[in-house]
N, C-alpha and C. Protein backbone atom coordinates (compact mmCIF):
# COMPACT_ATOMS: atom_id res chain seq x y z
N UNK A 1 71.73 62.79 229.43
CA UNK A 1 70.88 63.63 228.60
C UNK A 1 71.70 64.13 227.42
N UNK A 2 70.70 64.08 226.16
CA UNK A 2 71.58 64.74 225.21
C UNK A 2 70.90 65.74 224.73
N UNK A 3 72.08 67.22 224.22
CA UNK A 3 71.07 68.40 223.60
C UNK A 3 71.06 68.18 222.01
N UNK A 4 69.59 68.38 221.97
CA UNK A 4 68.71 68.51 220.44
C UNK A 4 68.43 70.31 220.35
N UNK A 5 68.06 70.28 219.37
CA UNK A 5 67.50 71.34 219.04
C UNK A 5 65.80 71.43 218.11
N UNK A 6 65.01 71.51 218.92
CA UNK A 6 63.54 71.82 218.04
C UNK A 6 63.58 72.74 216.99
N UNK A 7 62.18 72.47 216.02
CA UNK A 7 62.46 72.96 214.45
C UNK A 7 62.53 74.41 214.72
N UNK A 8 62.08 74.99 215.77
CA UNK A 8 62.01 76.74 215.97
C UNK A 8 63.68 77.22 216.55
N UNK A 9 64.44 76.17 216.90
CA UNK A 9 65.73 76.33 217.21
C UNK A 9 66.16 76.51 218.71
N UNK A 10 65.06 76.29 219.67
CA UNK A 10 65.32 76.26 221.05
C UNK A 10 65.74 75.17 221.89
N UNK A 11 66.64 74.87 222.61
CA UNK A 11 67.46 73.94 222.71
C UNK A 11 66.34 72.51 223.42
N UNK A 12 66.44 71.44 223.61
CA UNK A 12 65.85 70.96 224.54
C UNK A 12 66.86 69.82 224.88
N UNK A 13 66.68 69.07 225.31
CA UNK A 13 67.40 67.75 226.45
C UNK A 13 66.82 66.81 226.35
N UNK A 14 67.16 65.69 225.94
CA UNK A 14 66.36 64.24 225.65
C UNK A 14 67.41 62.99 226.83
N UNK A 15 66.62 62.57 227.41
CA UNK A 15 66.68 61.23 227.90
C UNK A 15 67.49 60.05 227.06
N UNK A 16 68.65 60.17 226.82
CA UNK A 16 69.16 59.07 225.69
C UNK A 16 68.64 57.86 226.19
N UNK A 17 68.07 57.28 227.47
CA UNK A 17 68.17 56.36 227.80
C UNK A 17 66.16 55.76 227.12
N UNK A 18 65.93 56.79 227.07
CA UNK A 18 63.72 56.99 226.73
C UNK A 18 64.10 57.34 225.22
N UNK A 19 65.38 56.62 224.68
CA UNK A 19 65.53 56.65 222.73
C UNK A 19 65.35 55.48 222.22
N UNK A 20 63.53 55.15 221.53
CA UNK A 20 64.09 54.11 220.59
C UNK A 20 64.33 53.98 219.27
N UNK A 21 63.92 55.15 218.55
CA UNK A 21 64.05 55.07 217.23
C UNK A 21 64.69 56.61 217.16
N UNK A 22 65.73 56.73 216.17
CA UNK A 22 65.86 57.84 215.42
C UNK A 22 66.02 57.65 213.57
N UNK A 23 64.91 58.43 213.27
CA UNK A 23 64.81 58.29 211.09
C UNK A 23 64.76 59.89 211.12
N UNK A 24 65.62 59.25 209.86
CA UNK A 24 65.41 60.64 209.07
C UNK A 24 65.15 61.07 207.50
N UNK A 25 63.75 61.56 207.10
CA UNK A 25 63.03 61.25 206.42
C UNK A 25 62.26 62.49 206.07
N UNK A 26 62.85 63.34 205.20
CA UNK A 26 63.96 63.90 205.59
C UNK A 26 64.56 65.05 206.68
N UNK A 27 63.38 65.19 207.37
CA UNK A 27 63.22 65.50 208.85
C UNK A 27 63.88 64.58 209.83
N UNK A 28 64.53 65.11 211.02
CA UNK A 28 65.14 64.06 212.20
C UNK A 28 63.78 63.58 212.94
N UNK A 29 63.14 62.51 213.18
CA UNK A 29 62.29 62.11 213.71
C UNK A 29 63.22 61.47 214.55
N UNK A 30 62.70 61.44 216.29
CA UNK A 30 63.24 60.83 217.78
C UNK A 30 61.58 60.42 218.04
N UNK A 31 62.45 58.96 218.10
CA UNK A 31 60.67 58.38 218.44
C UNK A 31 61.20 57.77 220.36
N UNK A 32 60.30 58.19 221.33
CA UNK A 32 60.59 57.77 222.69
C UNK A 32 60.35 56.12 222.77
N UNK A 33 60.46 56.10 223.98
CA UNK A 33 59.83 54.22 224.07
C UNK A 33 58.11 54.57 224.88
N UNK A 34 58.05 55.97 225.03
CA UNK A 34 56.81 56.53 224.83
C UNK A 34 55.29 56.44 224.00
N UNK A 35 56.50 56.45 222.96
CA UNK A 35 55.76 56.71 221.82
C UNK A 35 55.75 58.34 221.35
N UNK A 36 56.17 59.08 222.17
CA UNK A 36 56.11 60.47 221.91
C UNK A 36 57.23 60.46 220.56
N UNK A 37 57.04 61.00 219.44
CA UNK A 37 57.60 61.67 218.60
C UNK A 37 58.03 63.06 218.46
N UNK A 38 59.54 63.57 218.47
CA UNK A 38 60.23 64.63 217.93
C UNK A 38 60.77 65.07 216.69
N UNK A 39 60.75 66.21 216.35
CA UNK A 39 61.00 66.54 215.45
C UNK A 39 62.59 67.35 215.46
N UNK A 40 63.76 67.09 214.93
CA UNK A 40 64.72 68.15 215.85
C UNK A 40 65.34 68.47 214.46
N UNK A 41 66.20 69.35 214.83
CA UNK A 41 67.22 69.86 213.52
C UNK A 41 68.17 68.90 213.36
N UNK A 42 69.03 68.48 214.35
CA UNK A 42 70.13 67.54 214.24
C UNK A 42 69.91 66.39 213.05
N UNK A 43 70.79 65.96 212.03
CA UNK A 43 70.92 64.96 211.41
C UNK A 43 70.49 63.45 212.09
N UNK A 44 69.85 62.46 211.89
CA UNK A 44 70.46 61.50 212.61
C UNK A 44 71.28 60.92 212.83
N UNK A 45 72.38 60.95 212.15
CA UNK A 45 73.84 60.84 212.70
C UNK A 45 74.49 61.17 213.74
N UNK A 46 73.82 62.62 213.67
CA UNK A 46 74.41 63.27 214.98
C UNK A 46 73.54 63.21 216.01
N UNK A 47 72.57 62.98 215.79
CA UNK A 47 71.81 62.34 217.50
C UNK A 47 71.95 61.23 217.43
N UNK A 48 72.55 60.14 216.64
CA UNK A 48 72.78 58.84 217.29
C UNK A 48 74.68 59.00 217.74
N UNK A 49 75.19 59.47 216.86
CA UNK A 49 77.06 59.80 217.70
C UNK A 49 76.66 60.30 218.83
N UNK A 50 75.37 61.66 219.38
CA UNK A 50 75.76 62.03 220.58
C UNK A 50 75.11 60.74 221.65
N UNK A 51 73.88 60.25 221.41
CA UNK A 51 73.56 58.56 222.12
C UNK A 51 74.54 57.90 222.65
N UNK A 52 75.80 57.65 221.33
CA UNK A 52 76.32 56.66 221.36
C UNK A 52 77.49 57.03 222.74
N UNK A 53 77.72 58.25 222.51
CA UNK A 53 78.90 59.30 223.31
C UNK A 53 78.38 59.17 224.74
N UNK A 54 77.16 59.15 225.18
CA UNK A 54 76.55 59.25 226.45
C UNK A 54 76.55 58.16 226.94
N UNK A 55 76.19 57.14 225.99
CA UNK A 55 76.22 55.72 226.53
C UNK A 55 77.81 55.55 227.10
N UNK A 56 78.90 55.67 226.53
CA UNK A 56 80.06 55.79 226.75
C UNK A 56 80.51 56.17 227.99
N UNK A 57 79.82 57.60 228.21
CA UNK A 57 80.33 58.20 229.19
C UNK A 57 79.78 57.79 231.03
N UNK A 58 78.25 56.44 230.26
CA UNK A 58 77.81 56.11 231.78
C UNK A 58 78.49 54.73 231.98
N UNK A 59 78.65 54.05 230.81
CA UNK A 59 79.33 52.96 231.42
C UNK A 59 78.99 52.14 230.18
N UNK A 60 77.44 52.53 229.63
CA UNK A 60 76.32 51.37 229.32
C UNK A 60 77.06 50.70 227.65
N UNK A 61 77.91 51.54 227.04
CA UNK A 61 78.78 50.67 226.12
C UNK A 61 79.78 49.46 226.30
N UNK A 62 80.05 49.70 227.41
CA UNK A 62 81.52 48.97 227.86
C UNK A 62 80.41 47.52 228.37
N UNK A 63 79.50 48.21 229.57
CA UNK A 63 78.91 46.97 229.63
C UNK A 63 77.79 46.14 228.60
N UNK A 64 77.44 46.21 227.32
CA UNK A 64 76.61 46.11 226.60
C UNK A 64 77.79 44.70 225.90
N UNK A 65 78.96 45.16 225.35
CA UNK A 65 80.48 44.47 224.96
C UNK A 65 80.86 43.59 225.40
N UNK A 66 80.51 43.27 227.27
CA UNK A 66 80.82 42.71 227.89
C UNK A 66 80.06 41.25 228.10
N UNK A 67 78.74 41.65 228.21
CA UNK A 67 77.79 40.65 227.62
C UNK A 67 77.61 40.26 226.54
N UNK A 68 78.05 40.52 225.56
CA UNK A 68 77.86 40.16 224.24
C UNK A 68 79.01 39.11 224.08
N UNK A 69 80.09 39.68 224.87
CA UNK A 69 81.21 38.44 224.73
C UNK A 69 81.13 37.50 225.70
N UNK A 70 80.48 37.82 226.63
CA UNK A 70 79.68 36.44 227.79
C UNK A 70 78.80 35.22 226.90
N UNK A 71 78.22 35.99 226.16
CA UNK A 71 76.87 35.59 225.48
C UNK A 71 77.63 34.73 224.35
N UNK A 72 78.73 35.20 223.59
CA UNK A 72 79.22 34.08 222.70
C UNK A 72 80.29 33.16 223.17
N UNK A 73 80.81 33.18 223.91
CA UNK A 73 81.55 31.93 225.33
C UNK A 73 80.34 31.06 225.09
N UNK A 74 79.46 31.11 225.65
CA UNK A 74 78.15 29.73 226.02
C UNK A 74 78.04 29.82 225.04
């Protein structure tokens, strides 16, 4: 889970894993694989560094790298 912050400034917790889009325009829009749309304060930069940080910390970068270099072998 990563913390966002809504436009009124109260914290909330997003599912990095239920992230498929983040734009910013010039609002942070977090679009789910829902379809639910957020609105948060964070830059998108910084909700995709903290994504990227979580992915890191479960494993799901290392193994994403791993297949990709499987995938260009064949």
């Amino acid at each position: 889970m990563i913390s966002v912050s809504r436009l009124n400034g109260s914290p909330m917790w997003l599912n990095a894993l239920m992230i498929e889009t983040v734009e910013e325009t010039p609002d942070t829009y977090v679009t789910l694989i829902t379809g639910k749309r957020i609105i948060v304060l964070e830059k998108a930069a910084e909700v995709i560094a903290m994504v990227k940080e979580y992915y890191s910390e479960i494993g799901i970068h290392a193994a994403t790298i791993k297949v990709q270099q499987t995938e260009e072998l064949s």
